[in-house]
N, C-alpha and C. Protein backbone atom coordinates (compact mmCIF):
# COMPACT_ATOMS: atom_id res chain seq x y z
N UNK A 1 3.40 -21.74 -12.03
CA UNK A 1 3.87 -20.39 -11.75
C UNK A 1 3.69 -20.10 -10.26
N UNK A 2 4.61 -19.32 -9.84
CA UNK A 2 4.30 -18.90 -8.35
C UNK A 2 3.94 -18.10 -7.59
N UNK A 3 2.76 -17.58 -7.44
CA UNK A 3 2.31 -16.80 -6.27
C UNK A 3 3.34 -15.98 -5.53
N UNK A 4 3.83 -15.03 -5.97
CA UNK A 4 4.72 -13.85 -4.98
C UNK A 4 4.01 -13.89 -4.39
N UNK A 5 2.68 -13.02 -4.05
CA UNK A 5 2.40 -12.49 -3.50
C UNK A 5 1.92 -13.14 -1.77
N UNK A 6 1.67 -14.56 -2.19
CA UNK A 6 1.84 -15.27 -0.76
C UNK A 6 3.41 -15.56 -0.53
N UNK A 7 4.30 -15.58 -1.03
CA UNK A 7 5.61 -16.08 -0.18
C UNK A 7 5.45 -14.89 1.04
N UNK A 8 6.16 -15.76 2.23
CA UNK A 8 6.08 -15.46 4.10
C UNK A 8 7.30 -14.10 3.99
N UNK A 9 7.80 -13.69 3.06
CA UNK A 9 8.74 -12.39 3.17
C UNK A 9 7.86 -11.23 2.23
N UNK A 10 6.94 -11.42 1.79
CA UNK A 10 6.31 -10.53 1.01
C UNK A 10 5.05 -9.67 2.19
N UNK A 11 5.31 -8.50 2.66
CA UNK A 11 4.12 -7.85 3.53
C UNK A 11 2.73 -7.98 2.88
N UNK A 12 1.44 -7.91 4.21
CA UNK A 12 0.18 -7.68 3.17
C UNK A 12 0.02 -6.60 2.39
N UNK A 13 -0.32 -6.74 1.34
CA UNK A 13 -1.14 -5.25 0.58
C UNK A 13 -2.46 -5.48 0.71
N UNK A 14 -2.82 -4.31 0.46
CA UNK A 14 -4.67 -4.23 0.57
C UNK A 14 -4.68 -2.72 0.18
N UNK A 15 -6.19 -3.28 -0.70
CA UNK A 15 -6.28 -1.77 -1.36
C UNK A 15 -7.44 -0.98 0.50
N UNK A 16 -7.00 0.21 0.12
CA UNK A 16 -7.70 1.25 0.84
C UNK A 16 -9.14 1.58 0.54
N UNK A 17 -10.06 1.24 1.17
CA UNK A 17 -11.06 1.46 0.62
C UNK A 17 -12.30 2.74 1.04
N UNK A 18 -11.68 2.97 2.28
CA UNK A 18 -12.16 4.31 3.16
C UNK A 18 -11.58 5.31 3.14
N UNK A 19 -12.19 6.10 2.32
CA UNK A 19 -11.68 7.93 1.90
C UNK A 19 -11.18 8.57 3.13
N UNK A 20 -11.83 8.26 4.28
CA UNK A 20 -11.22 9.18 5.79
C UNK A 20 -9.99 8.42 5.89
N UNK A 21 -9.70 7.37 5.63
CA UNK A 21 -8.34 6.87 6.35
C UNK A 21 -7.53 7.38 5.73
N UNK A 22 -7.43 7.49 3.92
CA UNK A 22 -6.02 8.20 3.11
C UNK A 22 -6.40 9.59 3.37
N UNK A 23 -7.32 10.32 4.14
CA UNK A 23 -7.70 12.12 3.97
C UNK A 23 -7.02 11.70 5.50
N UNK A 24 -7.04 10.93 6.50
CA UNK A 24 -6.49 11.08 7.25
C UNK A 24 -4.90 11.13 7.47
N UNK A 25 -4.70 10.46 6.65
CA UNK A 25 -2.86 9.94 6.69
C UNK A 25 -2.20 11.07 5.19
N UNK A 26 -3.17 12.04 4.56
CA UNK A 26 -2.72 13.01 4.14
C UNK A 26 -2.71 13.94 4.66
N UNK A 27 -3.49 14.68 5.68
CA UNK A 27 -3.58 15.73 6.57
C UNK A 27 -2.62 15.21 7.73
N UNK A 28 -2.35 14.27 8.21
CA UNK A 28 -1.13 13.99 9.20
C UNK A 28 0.08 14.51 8.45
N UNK A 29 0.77 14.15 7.43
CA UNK A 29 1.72 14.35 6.60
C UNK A 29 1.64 15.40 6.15
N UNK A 30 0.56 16.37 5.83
CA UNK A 30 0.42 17.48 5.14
C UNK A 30 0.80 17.69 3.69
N UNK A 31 0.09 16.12 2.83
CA UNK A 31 0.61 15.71 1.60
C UNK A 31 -0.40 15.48 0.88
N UNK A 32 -0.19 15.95 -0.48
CA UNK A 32 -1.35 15.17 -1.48
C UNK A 32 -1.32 14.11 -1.90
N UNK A 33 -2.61 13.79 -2.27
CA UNK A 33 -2.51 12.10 -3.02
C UNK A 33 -1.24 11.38 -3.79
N UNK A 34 -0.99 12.57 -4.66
CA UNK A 34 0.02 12.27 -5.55
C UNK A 34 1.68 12.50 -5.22
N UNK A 35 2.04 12.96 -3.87
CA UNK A 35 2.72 12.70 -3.09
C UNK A 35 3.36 11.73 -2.25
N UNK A 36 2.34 10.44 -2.38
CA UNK A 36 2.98 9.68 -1.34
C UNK A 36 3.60 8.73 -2.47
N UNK A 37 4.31 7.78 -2.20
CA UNK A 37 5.39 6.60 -2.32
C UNK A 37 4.39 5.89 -3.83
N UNK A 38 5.08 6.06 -4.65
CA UNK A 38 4.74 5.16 -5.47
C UNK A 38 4.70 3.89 -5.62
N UNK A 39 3.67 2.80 -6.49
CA UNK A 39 3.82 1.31 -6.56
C UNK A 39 3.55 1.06 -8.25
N UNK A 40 3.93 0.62 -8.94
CA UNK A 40 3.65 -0.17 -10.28
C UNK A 40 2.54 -0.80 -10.16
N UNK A 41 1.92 -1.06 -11.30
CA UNK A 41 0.52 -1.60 -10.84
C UNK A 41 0.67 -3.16 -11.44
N UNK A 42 2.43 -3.38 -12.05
CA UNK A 42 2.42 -4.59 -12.42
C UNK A 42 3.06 -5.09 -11.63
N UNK A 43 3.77 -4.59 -10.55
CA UNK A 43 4.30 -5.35 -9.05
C UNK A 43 3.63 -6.31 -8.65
N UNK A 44 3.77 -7.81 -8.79
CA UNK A 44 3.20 -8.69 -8.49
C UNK A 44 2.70 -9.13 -6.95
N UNK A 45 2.97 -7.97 -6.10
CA UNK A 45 2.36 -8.22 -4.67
C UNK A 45 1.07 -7.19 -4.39
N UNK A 46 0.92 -6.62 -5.45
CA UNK A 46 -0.36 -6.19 -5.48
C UNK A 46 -1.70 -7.09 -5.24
N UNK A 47 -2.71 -6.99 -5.08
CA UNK A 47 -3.78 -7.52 -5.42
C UNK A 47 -4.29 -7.40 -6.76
N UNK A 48 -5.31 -8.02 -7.24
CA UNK A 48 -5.40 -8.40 -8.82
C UNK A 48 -6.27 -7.41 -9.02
N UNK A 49 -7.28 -7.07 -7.72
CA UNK A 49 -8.19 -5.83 -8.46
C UNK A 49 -7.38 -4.64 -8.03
N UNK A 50 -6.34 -4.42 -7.87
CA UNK A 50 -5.66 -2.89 -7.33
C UNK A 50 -5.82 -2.27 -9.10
N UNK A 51 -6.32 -0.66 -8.68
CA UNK A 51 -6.11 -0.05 -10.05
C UNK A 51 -5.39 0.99 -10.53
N UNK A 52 -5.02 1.80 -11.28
CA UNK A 52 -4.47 3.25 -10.94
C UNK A 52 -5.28 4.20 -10.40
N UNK A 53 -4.45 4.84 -9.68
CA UNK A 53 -5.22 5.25 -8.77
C UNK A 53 -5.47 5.31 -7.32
N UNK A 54 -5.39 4.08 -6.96
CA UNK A 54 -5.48 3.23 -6.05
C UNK A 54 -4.64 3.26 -4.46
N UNK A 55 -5.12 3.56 -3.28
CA UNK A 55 -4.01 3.76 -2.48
C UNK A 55 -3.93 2.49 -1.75
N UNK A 56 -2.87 1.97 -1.60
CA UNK A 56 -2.54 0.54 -0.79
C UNK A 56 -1.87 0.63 0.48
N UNK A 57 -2.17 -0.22 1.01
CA UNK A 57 -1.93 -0.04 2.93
C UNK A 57 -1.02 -1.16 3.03
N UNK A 58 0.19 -1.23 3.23
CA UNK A 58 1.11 -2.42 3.62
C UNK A 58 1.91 -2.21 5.15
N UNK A 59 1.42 -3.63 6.06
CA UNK A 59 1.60 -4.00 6.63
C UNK A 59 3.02 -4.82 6.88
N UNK A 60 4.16 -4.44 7.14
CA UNK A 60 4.89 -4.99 7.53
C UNK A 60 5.30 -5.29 8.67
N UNK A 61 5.87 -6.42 9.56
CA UNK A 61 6.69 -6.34 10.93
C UNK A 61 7.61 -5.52 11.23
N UNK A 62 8.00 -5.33 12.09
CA UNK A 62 8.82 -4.33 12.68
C UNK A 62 9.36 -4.63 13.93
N UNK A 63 10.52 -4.68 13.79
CA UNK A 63 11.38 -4.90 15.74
C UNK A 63 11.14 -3.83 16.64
N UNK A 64 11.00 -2.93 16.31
CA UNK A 64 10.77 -1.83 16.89
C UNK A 64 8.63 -1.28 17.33
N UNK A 65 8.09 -1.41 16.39
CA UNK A 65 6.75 -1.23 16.68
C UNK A 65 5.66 -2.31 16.40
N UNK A 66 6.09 -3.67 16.10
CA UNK A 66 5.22 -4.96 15.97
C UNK A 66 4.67 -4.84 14.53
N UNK A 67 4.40 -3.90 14.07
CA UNK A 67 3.78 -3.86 12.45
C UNK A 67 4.59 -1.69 11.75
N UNK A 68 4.43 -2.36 11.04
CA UNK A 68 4.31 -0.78 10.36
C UNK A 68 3.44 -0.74 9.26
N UNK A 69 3.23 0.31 9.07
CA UNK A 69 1.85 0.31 7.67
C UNK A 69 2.88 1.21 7.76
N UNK A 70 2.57 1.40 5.68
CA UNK A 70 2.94 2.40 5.09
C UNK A 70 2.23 2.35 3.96
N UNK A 71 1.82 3.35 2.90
CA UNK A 71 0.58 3.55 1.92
C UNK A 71 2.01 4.12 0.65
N UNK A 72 0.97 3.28 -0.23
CA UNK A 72 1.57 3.32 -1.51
C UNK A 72 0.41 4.26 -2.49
N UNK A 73 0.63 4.51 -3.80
CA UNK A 73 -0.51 5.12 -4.95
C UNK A 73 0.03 4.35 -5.75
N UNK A 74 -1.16 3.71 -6.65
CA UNK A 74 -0.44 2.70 -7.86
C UNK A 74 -0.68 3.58 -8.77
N UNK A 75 0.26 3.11 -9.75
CA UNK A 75 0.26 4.45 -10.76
C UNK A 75 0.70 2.96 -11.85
N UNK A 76 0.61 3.50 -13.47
CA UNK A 76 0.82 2.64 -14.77
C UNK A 76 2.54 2.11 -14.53
C-alpha cells in the first residue's frame, strides 16, 4: 500500500500544538475555531495521531511567498 502522505506533491501537515499560535491566527482573522477550513479526519495526508478537533498547519510552496501555511480543523 502507499504512503500518500509522503508522495513530493502532497504539502506537510502537522498537528498544532500551541494554543497561542491558533488564538493567534484566530484573532488575526477575527474567526472562531469552528470557522476555519475544514479537513476529514480520514484524508490520508493527515498524520495518524491527528484527532477531531484538531487544528493542522500546512505548509505549502508558493511562487509568490516561498511557503504558505494555511490551518485546517479536522472534523469526523
Amino acid at each position: 500500500m502507499v504512503d500518500v502522505s509522503q508522495h513530493t506533491l502532497v504539502p506537510e501537515h502537522e498537528i498544532v500544538e500551541d494554543d497561542s499560535e491558533i488564538d493567534s491566527v484566530l484573532s488575526e482573522y477575527e474567526i472562531r475555531r469552528s470557522d476555519l477550513p475544514k479537513i476529514k479526519r480520514t484524508d490520508p495526508a493527515l498524520p495518524d495521531e491527528a484527532a477531531t478537533g484538531d487544528v493542522i498547519r500546512i505548509v505549502r510552496d508558493s511562487r509568490t511567498t516561498d511557503q504558505a501555511v494555511v490551518y485546517r480543523l479536522v472534523i469526523d
